[in-house]
C-alpha atoms as a PDB file:
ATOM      1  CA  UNK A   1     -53.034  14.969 -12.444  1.00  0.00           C
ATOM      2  CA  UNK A   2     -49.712  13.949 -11.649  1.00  0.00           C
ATOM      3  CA  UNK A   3     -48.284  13.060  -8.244  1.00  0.00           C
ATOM      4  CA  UNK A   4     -44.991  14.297  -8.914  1.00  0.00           C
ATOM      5  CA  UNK A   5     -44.060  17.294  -6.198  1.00  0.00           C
ATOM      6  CA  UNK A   6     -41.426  20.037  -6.838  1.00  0.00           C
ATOM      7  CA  UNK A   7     -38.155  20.110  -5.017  1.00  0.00           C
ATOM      8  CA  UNK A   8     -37.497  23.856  -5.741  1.00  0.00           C
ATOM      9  CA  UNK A   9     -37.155  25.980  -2.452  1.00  0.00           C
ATOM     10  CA  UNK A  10     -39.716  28.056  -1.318  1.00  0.00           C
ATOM     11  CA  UNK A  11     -40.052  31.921  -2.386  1.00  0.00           C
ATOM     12  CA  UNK A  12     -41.595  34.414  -0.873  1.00  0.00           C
ATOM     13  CA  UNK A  13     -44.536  34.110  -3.569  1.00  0.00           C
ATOM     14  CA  UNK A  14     -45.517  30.907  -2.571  1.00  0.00           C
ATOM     15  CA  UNK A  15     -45.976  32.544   0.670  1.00  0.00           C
ATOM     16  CA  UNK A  16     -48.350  34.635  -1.085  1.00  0.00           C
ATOM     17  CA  UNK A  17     -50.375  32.626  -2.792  1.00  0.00           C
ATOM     18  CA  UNK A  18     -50.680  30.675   0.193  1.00  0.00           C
ATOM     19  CA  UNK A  19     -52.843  33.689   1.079  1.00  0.00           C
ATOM     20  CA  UNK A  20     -55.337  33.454  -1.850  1.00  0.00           C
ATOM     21  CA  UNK A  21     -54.935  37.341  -2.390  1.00  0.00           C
ATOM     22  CA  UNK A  22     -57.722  37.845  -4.800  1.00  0.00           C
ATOM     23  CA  UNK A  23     -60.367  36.147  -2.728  1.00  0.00           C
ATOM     24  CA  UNK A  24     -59.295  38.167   0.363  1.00  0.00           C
ATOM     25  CA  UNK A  25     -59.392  41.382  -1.872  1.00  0.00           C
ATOM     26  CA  UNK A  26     -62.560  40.545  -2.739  1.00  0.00           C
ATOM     27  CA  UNK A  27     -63.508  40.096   1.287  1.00  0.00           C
ATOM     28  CA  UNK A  28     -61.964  43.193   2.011  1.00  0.00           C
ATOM     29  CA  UNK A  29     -63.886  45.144  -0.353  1.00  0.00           C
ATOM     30  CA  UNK A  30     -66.635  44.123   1.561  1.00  0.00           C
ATOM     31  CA  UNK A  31     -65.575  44.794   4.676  1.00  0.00           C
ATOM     32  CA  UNK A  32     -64.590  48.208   4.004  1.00  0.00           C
ATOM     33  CA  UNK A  33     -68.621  49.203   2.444  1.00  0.00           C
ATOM     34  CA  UNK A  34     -69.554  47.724   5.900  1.00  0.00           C
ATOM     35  CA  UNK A  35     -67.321  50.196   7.234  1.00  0.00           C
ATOM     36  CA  UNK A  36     -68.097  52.995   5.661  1.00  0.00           C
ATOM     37  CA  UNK A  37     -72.147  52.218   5.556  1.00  0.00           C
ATOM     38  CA  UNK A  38     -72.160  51.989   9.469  1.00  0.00           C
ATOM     39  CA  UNK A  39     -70.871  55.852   9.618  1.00  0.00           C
ATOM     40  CA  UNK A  40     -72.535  58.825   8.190  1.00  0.00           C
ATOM     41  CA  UNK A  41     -69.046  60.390   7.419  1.00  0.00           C
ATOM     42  CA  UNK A  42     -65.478  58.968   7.114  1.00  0.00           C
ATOM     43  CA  UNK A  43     -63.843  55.881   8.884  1.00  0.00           C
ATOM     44  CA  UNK A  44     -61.710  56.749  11.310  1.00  0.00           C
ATOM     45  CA  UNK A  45     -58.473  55.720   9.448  1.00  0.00           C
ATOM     46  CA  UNK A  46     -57.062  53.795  12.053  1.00  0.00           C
ATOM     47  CA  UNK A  47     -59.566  51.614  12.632  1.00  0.00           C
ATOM     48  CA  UNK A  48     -59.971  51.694   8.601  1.00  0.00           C
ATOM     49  CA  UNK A  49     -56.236  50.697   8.128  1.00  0.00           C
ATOM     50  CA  UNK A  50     -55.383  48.451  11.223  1.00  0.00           C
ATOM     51  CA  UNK A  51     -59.176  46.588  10.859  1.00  0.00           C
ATOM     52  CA  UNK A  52     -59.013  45.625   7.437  1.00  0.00           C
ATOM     53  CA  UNK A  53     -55.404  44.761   8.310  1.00  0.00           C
ATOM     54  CA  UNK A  54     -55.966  42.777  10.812  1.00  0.00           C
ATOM     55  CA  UNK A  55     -58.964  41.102   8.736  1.00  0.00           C
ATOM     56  CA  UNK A  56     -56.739  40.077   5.714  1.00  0.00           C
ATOM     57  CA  UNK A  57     -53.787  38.932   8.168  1.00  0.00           C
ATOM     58  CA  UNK A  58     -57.165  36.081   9.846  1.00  0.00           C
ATOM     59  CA  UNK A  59     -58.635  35.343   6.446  1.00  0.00           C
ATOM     60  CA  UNK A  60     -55.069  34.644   4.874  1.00  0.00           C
ATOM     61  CA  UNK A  61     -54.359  32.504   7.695  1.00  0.00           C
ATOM     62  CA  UNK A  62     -57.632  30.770   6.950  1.00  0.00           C
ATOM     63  CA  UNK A  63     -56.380  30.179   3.272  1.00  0.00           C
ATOM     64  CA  UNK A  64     -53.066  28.836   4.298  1.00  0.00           C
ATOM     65  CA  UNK A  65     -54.738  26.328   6.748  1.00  0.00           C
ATOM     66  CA  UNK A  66     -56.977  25.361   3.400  1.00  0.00           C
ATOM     67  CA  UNK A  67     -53.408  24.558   1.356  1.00  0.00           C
ATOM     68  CA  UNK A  68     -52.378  22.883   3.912  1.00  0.00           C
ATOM     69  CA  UNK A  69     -55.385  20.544   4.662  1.00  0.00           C
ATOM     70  CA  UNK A  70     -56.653  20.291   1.505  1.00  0.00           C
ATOM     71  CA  UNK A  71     -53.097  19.184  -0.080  1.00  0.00           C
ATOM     72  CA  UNK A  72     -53.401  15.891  -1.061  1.00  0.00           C
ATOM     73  CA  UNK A  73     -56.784  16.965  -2.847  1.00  0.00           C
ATOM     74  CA  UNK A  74     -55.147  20.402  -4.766  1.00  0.00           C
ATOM     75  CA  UNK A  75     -52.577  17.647  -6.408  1.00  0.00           C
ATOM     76  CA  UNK A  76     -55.392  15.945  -8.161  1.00  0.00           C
ATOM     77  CA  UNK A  77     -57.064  18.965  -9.496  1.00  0.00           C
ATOM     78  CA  UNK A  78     -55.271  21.050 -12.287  1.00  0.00           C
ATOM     79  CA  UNK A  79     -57.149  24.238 -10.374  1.00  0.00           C
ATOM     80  CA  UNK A  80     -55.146  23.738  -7.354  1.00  0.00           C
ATOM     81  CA  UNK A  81     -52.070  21.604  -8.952  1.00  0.00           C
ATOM     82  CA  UNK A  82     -49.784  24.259  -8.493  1.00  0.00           C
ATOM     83  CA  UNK A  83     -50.134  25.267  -4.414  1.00  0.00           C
ATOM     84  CA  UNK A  84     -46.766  25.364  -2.817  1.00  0.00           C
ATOM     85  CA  UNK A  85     -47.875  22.507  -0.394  1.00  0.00           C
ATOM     86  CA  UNK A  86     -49.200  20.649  -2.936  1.00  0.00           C
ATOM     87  CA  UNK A  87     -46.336  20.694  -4.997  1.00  0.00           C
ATOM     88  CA  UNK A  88     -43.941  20.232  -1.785  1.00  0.00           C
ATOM     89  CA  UNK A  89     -42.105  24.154  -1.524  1.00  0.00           C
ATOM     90  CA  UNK A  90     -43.743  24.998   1.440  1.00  0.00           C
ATOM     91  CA  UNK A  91     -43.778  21.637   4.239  1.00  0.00           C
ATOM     92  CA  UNK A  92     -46.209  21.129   6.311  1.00  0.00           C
ATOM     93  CA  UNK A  93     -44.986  22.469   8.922  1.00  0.00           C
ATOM     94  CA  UNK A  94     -43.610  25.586   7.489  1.00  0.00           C
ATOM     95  CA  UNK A  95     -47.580  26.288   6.047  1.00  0.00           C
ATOM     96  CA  UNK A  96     -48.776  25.372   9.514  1.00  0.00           C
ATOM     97  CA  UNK A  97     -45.993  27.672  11.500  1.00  0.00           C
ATOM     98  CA  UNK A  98     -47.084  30.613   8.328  1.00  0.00           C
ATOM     99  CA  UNK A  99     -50.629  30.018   9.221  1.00  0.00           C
ATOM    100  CA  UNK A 100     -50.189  30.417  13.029  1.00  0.00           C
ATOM    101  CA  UNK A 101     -47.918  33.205  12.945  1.00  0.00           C
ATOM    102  CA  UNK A 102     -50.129  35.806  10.824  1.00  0.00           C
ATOM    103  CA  UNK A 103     -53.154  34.253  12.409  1.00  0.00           C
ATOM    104  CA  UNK A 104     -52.419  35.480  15.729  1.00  0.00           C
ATOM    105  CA  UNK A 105     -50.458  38.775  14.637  1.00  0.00           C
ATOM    106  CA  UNK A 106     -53.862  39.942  13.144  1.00  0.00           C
ATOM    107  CA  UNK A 107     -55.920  38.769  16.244  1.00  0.00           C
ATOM    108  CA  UNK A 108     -53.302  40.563  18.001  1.00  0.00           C
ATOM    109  CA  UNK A 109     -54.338  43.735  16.316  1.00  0.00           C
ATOM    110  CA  UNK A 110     -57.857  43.529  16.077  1.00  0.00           C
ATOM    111  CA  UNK A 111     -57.739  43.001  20.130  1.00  0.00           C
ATOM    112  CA  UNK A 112     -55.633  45.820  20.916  1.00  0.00           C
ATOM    113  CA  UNK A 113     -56.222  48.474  18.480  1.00  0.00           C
ATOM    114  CA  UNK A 114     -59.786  47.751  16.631  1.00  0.00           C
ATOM    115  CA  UNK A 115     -62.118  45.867  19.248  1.00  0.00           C
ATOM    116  CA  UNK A 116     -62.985  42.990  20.770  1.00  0.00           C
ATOM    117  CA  UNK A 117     -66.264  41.772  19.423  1.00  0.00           C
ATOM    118  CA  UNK A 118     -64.661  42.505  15.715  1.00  0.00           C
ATOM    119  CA  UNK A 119     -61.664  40.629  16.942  1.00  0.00           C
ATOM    120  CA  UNK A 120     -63.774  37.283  18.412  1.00  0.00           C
ATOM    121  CA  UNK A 121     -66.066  37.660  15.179  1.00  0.00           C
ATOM    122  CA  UNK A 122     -62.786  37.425  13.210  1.00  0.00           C
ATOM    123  CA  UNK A 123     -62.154  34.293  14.644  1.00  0.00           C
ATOM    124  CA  UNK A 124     -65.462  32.762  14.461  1.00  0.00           C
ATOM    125  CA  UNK A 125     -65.110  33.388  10.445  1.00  0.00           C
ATOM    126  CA  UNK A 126     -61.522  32.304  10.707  1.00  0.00           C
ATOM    127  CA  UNK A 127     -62.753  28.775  12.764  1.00  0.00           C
ATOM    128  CA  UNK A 128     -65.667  28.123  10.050  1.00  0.00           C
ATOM    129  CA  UNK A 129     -63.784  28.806   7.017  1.00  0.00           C
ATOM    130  CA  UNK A 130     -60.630  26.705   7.819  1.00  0.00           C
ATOM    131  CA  UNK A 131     -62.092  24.553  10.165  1.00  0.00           C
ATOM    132  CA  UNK A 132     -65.527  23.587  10.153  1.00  0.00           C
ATOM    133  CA  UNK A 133     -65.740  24.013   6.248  1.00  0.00           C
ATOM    134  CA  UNK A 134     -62.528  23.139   5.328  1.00  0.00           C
ATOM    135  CA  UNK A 135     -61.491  20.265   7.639  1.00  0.00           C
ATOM    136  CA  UNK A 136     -65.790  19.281   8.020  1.00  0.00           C
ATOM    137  CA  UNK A 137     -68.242  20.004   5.573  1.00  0.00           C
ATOM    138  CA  UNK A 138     -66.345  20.295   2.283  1.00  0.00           C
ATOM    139  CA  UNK A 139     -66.397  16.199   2.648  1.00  0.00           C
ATOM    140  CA  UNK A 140     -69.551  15.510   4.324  1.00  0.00           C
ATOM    141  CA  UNK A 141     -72.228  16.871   2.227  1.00  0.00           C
ATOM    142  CA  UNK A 142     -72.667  18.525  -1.223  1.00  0.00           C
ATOM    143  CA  UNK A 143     -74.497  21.324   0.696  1.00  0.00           C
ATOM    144  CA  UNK A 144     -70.987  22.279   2.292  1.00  0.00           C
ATOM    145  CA  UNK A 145     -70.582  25.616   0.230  1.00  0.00           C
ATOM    146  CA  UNK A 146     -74.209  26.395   1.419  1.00  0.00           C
ATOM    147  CA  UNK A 147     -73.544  25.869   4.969  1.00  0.00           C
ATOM    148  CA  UNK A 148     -70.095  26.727   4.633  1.00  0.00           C
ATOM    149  CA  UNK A 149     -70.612  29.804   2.895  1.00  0.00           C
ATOM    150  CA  UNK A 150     -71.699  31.985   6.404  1.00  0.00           C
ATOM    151  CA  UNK A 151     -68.008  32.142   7.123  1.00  0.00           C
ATOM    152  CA  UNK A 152     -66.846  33.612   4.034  1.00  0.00           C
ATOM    153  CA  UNK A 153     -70.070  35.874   4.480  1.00  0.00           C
ATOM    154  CA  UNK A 154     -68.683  37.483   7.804  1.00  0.00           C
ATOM    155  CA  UNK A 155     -66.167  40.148   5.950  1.00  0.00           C
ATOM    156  CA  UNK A 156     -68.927  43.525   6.294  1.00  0.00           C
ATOM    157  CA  UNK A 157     -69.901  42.415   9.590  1.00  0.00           C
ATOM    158  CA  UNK A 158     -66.237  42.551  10.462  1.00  0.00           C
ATOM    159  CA  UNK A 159     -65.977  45.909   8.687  1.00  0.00           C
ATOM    160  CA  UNK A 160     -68.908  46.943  10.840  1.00  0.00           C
ATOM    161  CA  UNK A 161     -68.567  46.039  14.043  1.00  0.00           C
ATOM    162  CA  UNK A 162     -64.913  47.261  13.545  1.00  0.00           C
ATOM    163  CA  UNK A 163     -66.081  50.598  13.748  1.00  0.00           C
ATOM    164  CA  UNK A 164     -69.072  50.349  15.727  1.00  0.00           C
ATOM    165  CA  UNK A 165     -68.832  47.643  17.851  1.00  0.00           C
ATOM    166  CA  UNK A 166     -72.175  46.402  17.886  1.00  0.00           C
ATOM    167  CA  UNK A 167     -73.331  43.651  15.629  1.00  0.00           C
ATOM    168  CA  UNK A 168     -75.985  45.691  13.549  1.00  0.00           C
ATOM    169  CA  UNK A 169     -79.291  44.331  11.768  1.00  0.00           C
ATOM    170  CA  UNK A 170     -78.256  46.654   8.794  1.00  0.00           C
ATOM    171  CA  UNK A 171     -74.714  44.259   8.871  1.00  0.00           C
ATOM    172  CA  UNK A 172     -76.618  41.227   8.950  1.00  0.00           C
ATOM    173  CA  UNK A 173     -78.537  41.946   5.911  1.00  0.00           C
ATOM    174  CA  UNK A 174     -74.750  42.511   4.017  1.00  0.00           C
ATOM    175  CA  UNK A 175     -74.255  39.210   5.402  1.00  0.00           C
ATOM    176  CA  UNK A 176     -77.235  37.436   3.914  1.00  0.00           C
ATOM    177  CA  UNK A 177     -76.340  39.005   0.466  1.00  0.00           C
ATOM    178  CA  UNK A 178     -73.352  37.423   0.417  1.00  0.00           C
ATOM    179  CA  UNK A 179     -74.580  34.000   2.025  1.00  0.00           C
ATOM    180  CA  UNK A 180     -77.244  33.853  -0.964  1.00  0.00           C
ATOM    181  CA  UNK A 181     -74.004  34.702  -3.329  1.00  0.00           C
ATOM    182  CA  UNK A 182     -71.995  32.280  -2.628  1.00  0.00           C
ATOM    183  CA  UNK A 183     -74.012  28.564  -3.616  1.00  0.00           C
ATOM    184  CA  UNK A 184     -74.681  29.857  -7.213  1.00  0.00           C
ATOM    185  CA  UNK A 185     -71.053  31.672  -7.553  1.00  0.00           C
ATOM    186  CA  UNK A 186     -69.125  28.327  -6.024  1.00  0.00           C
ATOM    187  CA  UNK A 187     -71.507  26.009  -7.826  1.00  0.00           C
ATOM    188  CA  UNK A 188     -71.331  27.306 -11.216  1.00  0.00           C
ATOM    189  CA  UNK A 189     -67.745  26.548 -10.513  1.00  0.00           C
ATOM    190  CA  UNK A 190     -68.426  22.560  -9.843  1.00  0.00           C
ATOM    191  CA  UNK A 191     -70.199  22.192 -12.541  1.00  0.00           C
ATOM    192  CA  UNK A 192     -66.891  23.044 -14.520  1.00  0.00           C
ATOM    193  CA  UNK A 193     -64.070  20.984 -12.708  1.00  0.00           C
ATOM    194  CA  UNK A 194     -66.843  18.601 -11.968  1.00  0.00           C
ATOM    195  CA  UNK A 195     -64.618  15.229 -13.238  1.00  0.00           C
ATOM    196  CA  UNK A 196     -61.432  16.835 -11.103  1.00  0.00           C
ATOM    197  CA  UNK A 197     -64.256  16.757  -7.849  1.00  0.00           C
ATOM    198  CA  UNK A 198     -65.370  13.342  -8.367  1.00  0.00           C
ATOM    199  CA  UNK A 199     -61.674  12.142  -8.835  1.00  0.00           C
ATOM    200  CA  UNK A 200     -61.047  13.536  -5.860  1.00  0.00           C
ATOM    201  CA  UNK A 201     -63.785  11.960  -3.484  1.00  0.00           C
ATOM    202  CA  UNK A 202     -65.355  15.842  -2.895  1.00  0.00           C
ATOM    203  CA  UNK A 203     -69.271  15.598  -2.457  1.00  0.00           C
ATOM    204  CA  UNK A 204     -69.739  18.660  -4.563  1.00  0.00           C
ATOM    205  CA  UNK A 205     -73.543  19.223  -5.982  1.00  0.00           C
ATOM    206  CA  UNK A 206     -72.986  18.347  -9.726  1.00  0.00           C
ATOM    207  CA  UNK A 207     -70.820  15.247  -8.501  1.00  0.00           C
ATOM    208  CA  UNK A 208     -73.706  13.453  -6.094  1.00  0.00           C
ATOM    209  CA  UNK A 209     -76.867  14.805  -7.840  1.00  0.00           C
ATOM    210  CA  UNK A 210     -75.727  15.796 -11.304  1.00  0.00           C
ATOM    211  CA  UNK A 211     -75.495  18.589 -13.252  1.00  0.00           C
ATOM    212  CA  UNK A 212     -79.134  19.671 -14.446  1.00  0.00           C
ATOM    213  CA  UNK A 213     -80.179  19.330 -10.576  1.00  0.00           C
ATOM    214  CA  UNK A 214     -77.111  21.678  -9.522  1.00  0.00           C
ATOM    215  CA  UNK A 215     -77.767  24.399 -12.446  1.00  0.00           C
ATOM    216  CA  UNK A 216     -81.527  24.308 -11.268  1.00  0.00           C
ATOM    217  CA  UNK A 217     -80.072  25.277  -7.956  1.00  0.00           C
ATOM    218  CA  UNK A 218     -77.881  28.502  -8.907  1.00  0.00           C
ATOM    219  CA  UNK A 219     -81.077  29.165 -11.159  1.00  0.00           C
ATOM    220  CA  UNK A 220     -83.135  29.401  -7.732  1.00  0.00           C
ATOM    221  CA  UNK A 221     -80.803  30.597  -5.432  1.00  0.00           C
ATOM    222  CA  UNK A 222     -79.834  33.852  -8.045  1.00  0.00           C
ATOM    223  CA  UNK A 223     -83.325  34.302  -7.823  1.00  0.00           C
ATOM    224  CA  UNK A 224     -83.532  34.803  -4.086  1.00  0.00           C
ATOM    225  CA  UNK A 225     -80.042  36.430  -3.902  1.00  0.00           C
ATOM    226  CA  UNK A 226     -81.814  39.003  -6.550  1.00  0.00           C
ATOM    227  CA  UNK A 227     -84.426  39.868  -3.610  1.00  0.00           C
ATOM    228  CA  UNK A 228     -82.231  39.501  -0.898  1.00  0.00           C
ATOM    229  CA  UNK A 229     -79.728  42.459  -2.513  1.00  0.00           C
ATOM    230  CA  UNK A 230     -83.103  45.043  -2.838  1.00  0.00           C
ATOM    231  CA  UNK A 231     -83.763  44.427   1.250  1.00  0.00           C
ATOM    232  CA  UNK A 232     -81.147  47.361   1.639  1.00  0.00           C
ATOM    233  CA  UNK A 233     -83.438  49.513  -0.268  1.00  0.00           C
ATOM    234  CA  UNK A 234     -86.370  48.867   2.387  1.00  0.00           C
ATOM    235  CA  UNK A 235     -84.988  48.581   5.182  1.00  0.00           C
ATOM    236  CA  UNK A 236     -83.631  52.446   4.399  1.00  0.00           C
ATOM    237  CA  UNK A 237     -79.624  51.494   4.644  1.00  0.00           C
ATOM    238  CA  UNK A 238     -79.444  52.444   0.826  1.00  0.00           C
ATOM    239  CA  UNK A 239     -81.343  54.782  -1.722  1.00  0.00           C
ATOM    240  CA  UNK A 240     -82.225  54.805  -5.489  1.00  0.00           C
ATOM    241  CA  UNK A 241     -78.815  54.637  -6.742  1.00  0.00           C
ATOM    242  CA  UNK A 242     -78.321  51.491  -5.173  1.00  0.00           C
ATOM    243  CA  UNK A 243     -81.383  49.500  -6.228  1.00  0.00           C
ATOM    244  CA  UNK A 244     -81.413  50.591  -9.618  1.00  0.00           C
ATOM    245  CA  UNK A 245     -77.978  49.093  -9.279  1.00  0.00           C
ATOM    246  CA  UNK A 246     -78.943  45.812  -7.757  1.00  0.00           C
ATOM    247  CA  UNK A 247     -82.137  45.231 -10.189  1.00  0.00           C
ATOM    248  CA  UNK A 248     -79.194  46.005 -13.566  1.00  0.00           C
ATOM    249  CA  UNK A 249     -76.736  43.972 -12.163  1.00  0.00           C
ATOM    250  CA  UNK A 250     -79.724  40.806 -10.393  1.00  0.00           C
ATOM    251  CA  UNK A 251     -81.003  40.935 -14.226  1.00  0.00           C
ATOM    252  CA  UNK A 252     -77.678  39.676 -15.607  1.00  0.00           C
ATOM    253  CA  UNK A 253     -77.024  37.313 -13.098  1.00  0.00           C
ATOM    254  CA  UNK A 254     -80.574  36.395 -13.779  1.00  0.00           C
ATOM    255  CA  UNK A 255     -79.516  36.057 -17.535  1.00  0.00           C
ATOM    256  CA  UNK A 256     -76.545  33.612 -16.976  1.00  0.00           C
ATOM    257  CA  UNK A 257     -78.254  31.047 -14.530  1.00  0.00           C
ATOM    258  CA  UNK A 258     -80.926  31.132 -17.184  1.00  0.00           C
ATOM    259  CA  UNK A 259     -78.450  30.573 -20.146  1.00  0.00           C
ATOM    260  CA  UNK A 260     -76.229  27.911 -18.051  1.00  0.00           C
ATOM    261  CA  UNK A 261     -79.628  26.018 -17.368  1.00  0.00           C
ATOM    262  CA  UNK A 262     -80.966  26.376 -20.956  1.00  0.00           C
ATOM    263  CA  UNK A 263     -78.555  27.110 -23.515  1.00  0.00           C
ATOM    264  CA  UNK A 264     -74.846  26.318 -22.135  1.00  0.00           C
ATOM    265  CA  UNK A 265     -71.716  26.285 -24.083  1.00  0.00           C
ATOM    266  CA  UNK A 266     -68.288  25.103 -23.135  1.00  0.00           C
ATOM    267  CA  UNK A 267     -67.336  28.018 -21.479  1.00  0.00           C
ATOM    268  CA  UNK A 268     -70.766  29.176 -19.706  1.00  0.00           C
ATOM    269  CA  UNK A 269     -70.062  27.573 -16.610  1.00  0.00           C
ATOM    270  CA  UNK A 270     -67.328  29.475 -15.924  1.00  0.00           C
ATOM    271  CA  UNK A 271     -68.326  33.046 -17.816  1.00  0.00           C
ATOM    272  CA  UNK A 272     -71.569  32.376 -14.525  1.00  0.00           C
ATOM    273  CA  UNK A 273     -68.806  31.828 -12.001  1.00  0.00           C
ATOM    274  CA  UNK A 274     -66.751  34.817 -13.435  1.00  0.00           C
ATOM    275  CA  UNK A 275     -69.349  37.262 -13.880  1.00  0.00           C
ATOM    276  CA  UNK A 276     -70.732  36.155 -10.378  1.00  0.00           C
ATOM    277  CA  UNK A 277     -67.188  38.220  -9.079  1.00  0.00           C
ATOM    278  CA  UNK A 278     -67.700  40.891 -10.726  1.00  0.00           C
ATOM    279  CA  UNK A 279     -71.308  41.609  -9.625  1.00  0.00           C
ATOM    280  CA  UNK A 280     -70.643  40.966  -5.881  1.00  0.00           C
ATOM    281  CA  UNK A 281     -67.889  43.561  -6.321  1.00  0.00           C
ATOM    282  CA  UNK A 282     -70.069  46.005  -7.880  1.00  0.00           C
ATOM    283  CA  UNK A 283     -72.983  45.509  -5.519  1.00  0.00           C
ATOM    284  CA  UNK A 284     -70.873  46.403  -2.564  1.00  0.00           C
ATOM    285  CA  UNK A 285     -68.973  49.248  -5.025  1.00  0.00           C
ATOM    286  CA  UNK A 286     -72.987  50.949  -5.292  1.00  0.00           C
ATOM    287  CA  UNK A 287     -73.641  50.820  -1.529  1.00  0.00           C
ATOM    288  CA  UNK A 288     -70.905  52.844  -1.085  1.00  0.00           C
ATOM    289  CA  UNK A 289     -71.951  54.793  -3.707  1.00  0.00           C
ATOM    290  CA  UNK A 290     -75.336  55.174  -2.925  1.00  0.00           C
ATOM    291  CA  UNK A 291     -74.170  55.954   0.716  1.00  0.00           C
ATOM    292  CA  UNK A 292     -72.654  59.116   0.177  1.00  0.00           C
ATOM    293  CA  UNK A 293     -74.375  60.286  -2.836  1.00  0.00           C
ATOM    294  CA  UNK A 294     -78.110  59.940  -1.062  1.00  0.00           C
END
């Protein structure tokens, strides 16, 4: 990929994108089923708008402390090519000053107007994520994503605690289905821009043990993440609705690890990692679901 940087002035949309908007949607869907789950009626709408708020203002700090840490590396992958610090619109400084600013204005609010244990739990996902993951792990061992992932698996806890302010067992087990998500949704990934990883010096899975190894790993790990979504069922936070849900949606996930580790094309690699979005979004969409229909 080439080294050559823009010189075009920043925009306000780099300042977006800085934010990684669709991953943070995707966290605050989950934050707001941990919301609603941990109340038999509505959320109180203040703590519903200024939580999740708050939430998105940490995690996109988080993202824009992964541009600006991880610049040199986006340059040398055509994935990340394009980021404004990458390419030189945004400095340094200017992603660093961006970061700090909406860091602390969403602190700010989760302190004064949600809680704070959601507020310190915010930054402990904040500190992993950009941090211990992104400044640590992601270089030090091709289980990073697997230790790495608990931060990114925070979001319904968040939600929860937001409301309730108690760190629930009921929370923890939305945490664990998202922890178990995460390897096989980040690894099926890898296995795709697995030449750009080993260009750029990252110890992903595929890069330091290969690919068959890393495809028998999302193959196990769907499995347990399969099991690990029906705990709701047992443990009584969800009804029928919901684990019909999780079994339809398990089975498919099932069905790509199996074809990725069996029968791949060009594409399947990425059709896994794709579909993996779509049924973490629809597990937390049948919670809710489930929640107020049982």
């Amino acid at each position: 990929m080439s080294e050559l940087v823009s010189h075009k002035p920043a925009t306000w949309r780099d300042y977006y994108d800085m934010c990684k908007p669709r991953v943070v949607f995707l966290m605050l869907l989950t934050s707001v089923v941990g919301m609603f789950l941990a109340v038999p009626g509505m959320v109180p709408l203040d703590i519903l708008l200024l939580g999740n708020f708050g939430i998105a203002l940490v995690a996109s700090s988080g993202a824009a402390v992964n541009h600006l840490i991880d610049h040199k590396i986006d340059i040398q992958m055509s994935r990340t090519h394009h980021r404004p610090v990458a390419q030189g619109r945004v400095s340094q400084t200017q992603a660093g000053l961006f970061a700090l600013v909406i860091g602390t204005l969403g602190m700010a609010i989760m302190m004064i107007w949600v809680n704070p244990l959601s507020a310190w739990l915010t930054l402990a996902s904040f500190i992993g994520y950009a941090f211990i993951y992104t400044g640590y792990l992601k270089h030090a061992t091709p289980q990073n994503i697997v230790i790495g992932g608990l931060a990114g698996a925070m979001p319904p806890l968040l939600g929860w605690s937001a409301v309730t302010n108690t760190v629930d067992p009921n929370a923890l087990i939305l945490v664990l289905i998202i922890f178990a998500w995460t390897p096989p949704h980040f690894w099926a990934l890898a296995i795709h821009r697995k030449d750009e990883y080993a260009k750029s010096g990252i110890p992903m899975l595929p890069v330091t043990h290969g690919v068959r190894v890393t495809k028998v790993h999302i193959f196990a790990y769907t499995l347990g993440l399969v099991i690990v979504t029906i705990l709701p069922f047992f443990t009584g936070m969800s009804g029928p609705l919901y684990f019909a849900s999780a079994l339809i949606f398990g089975a498919r996930f099932v069905y790509w690890s199996v074809k990725l580790l069996y029968r791949p094309t060009e594409t399947t690699a990425m059709d896994t990692f794709r579909f993996s979005i779509v049924y973490l979004a629809a597990i937390f969409i049948a919670l809710m679901v489930d929640h107020y229909t049982f």
